[in-house]
PDB file of N, CA and C in Angstrom:
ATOM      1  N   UNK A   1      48.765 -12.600  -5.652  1.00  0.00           N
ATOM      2  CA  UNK A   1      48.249 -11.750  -6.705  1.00  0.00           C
ATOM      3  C   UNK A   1      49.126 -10.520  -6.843  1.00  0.00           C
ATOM      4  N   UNK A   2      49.534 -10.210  -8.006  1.00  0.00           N
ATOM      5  CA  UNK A   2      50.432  -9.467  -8.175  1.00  0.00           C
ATOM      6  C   UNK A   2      49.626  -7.898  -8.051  1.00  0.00           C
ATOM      7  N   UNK A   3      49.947  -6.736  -7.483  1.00  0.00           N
ATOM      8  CA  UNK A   3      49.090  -5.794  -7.354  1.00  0.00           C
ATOM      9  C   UNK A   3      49.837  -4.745  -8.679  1.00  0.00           C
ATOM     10  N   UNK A   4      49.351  -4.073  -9.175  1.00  0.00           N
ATOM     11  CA  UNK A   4      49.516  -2.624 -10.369  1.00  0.00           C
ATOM     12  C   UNK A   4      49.806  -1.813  -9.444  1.00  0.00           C
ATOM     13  N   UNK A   5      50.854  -1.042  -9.161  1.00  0.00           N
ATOM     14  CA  UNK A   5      51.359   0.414  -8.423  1.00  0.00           C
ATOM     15  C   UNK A   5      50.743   1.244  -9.021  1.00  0.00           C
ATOM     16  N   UNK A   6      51.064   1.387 -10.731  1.00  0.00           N
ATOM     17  CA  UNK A   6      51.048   2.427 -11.288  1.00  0.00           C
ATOM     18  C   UNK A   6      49.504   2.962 -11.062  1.00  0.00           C
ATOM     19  N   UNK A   7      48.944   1.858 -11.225  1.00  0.00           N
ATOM     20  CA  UNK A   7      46.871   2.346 -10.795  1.00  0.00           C
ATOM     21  C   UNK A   7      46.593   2.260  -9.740  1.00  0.00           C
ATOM     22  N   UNK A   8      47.608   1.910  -8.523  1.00  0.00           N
ATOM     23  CA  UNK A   8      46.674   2.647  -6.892  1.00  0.00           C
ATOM     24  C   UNK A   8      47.506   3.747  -6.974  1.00  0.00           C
ATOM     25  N   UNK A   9      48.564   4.254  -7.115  1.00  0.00           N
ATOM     26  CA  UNK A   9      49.341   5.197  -7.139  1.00  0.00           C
ATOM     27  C   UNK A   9      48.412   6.891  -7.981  1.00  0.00           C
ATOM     28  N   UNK A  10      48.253   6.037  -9.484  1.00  0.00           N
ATOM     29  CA  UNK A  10      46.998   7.046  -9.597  1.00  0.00           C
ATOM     30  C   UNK A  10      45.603   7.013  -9.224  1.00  0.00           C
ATOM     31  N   UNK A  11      45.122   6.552  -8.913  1.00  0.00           N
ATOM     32  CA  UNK A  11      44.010   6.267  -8.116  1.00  0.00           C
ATOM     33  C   UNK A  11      44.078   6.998  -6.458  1.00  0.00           C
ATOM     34  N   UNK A  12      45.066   6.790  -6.155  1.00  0.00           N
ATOM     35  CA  UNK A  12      45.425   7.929  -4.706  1.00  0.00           C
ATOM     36  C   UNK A  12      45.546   9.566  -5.577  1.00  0.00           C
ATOM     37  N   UNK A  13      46.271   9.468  -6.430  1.00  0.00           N
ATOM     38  CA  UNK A  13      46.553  11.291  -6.631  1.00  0.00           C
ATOM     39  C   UNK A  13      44.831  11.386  -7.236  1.00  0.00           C
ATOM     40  N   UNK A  14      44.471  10.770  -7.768  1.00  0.00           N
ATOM     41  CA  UNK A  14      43.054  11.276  -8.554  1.00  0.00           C
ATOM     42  C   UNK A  14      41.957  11.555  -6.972  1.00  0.00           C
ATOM     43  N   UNK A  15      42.326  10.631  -5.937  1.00  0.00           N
ATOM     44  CA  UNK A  15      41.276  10.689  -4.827  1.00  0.00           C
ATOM     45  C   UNK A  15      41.679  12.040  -3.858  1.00  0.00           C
ATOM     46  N   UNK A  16      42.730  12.540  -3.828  1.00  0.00           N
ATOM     47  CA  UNK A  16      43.184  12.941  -3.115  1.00  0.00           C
ATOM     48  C   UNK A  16      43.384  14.394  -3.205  1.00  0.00           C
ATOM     49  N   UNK A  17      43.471  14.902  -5.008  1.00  0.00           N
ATOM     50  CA  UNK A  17      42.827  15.963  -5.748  1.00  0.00           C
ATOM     51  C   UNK A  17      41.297  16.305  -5.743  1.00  0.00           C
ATOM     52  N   UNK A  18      40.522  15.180  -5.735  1.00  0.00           N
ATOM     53  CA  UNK A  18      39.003  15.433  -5.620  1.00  0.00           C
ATOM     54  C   UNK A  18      38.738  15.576  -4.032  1.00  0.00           C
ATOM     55  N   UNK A  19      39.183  15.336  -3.369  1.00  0.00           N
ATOM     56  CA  UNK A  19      39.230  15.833  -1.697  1.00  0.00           C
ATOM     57  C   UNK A  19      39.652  17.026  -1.380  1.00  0.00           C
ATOM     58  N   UNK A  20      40.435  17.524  -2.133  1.00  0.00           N
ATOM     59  CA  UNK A  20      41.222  18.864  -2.283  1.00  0.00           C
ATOM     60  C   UNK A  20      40.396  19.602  -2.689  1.00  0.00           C
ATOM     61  N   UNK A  21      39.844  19.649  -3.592  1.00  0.00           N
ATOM     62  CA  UNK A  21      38.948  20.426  -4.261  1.00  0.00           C
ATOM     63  C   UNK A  21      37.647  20.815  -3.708  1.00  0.00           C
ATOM     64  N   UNK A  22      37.519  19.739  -2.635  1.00  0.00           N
ATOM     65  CA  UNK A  22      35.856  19.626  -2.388  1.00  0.00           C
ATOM     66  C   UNK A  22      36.656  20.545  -0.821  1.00  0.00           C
ATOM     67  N   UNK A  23      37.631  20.696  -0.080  1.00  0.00           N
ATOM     68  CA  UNK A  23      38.121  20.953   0.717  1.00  0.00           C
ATOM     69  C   UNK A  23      37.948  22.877   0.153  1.00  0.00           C
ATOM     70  N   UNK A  24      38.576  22.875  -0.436  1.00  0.00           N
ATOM     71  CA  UNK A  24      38.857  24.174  -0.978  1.00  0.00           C
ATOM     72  C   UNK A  24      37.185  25.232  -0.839  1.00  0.00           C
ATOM     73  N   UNK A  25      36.475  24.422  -1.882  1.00  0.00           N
ATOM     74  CA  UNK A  25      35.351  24.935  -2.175  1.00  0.00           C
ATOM     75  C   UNK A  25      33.659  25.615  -0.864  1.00  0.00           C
ATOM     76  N   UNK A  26      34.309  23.705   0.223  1.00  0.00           N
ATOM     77  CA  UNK A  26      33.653  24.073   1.523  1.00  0.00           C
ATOM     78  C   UNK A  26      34.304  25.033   2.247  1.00  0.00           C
ATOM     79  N   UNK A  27      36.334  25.428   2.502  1.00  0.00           N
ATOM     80  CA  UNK A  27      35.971  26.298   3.496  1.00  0.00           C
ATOM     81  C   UNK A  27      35.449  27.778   2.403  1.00  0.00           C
ATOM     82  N   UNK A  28      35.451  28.072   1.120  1.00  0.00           N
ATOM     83  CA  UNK A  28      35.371  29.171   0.285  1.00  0.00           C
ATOM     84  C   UNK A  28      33.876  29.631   1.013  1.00  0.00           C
ATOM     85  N   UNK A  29      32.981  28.427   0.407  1.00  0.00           N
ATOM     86  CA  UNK A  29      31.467  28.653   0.927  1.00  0.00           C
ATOM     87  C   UNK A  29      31.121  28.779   2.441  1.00  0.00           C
ATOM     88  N   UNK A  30      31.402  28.438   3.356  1.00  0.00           N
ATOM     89  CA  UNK A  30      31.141  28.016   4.411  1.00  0.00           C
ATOM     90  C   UNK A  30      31.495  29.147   5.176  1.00  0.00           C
ATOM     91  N   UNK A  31      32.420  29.510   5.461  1.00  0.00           N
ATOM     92  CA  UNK A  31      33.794  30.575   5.995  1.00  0.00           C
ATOM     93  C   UNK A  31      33.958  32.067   4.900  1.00  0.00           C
ATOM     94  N   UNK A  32      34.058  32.218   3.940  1.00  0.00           N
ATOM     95  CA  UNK A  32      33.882  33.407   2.940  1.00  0.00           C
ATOM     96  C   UNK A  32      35.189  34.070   3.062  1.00  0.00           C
ATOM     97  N   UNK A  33      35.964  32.911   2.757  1.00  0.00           N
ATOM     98  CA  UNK A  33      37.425  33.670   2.258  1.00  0.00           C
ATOM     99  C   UNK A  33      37.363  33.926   1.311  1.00  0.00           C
ATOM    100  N   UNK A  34      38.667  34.345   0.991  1.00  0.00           N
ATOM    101  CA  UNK A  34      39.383  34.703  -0.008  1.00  0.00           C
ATOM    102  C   UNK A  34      39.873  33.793  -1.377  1.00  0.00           C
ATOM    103  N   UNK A  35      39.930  33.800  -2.344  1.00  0.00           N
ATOM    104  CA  UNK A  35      40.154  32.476  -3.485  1.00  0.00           C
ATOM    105  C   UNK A  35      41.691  31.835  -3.188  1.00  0.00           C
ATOM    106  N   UNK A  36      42.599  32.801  -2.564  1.00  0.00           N
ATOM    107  CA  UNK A  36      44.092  32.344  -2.084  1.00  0.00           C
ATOM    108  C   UNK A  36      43.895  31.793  -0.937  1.00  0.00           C
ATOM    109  N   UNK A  37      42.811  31.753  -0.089  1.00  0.00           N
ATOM    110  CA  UNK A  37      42.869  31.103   1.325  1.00  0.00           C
ATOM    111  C   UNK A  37      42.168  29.580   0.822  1.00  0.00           C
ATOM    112  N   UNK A  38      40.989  29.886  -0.316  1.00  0.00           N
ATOM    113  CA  UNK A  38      40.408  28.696  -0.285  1.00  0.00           C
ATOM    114  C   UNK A  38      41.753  27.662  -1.086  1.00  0.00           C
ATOM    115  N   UNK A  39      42.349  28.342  -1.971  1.00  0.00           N
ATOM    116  CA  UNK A  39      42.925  27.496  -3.246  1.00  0.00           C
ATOM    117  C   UNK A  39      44.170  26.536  -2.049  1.00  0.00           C
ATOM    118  N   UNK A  40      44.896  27.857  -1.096  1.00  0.00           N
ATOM    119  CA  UNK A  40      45.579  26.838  -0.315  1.00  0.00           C
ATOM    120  C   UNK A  40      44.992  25.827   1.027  1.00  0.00           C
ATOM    121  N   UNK A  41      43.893  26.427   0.970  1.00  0.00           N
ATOM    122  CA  UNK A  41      43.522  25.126   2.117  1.00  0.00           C
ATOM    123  C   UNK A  41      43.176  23.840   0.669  1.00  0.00           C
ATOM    124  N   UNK A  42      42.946  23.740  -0.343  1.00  0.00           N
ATOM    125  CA  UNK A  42      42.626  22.955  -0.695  1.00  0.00           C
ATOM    126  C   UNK A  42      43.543  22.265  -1.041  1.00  0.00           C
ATOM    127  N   UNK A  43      45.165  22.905  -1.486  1.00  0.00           N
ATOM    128  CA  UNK A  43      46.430  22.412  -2.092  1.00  0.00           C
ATOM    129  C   UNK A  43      46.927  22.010  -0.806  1.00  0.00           C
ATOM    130  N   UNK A  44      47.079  22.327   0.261  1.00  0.00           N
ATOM    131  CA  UNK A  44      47.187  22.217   1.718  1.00  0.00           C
ATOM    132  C   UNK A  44      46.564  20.362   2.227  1.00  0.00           C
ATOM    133  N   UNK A  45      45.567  20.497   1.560  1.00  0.00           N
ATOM    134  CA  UNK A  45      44.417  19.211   1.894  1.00  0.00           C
ATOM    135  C   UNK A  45      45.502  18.422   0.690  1.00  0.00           C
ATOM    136  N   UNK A  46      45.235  18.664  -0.669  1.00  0.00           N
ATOM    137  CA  UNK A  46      45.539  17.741  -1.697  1.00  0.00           C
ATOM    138  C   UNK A  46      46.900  17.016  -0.739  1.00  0.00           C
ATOM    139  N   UNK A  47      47.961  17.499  -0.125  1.00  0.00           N
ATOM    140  CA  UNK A  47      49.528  17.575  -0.293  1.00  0.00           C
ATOM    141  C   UNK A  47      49.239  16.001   0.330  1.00  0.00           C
ATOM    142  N   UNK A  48      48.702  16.952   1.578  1.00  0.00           N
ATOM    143  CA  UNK A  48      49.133  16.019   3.017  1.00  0.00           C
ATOM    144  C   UNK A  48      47.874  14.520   2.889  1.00  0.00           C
ATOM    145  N   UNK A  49      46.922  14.810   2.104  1.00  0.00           N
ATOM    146  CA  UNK A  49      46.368  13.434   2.162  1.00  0.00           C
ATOM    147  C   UNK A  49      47.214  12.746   1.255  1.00  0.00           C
ATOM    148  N   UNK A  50      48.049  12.878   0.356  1.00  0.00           N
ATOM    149  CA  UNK A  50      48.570  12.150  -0.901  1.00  0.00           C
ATOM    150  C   UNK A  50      49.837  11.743  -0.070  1.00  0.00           C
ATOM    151  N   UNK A  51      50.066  12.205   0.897  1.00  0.00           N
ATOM    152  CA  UNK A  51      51.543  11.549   1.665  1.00  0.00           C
ATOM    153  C   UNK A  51      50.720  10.746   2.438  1.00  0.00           C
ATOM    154  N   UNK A  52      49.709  10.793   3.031  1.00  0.00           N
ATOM    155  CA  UNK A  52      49.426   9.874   4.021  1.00  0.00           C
ATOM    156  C   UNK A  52      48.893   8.198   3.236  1.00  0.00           C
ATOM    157  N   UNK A  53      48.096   8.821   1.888  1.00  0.00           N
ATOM    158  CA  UNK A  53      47.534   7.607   1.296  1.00  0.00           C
ATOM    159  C   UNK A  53      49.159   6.998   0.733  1.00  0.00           C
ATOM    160  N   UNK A  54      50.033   7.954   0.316  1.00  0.00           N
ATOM    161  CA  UNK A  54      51.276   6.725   0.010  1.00  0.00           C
ATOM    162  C   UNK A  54      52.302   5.931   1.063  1.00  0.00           C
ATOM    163  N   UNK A  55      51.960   6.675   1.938  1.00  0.00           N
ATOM    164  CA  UNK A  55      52.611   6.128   3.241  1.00  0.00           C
ATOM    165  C   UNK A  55      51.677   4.573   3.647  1.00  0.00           C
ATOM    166  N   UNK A  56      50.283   4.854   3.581  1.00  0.00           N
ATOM    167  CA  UNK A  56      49.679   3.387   3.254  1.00  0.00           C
ATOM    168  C   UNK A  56      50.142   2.280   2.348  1.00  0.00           C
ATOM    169  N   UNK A  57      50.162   3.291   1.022  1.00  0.00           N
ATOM    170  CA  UNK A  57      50.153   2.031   0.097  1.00  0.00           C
ATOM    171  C   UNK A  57      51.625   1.606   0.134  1.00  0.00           C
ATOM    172  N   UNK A  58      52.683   2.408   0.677  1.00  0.00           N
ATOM    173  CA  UNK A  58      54.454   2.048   0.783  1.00  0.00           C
ATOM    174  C   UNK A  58      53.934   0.470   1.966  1.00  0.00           C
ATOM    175  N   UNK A  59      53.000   0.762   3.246  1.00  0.00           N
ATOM    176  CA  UNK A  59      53.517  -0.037   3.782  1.00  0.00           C
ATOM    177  C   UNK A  59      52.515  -1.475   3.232  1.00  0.00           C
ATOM    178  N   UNK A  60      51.466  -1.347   2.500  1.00  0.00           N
ATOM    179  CA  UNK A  60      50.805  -2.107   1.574  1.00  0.00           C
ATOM    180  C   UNK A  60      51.691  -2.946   0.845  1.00  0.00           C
ATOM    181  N   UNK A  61      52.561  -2.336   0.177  1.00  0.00           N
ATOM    182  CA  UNK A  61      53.481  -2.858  -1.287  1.00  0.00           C
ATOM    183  C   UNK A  61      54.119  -3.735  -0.712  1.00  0.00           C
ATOM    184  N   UNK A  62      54.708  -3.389   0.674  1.00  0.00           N
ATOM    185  CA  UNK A  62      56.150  -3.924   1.067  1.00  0.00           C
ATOM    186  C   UNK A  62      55.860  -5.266   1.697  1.00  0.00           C
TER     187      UNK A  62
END
């Protein structure tokens, strides 16, 4: 079965932004930083899960 890159590929950045976000928002609430501490723990979260989910799907594809 031939697999679509282009839709797990976005399907990882779309999952991996909504993890980010939800990352951001818990330590904001939780902890009571700052909007630059929350925004980079959340861009921080987005980066490194989106390398790890393509590092999956690289060894998926291959």
């Amino acid at each position: 079965m031939q697999r679509n890159k282009k839709i797990d590929a976005l399907i990882a950045i779309l999952a991996s932004t909504i993890v980010g976000f939800v990352a951001g928002i818990l330590h904001r609430v939780m902890e009571g930083v700052s909007y630059y501490e929350a925004l980079k723990t959340g861009g921080g979260t987005t980066i490194g899960l989106l390398i790890v989910i393509f590092v999956i799907l690289t060894y998926i594809w291959s």
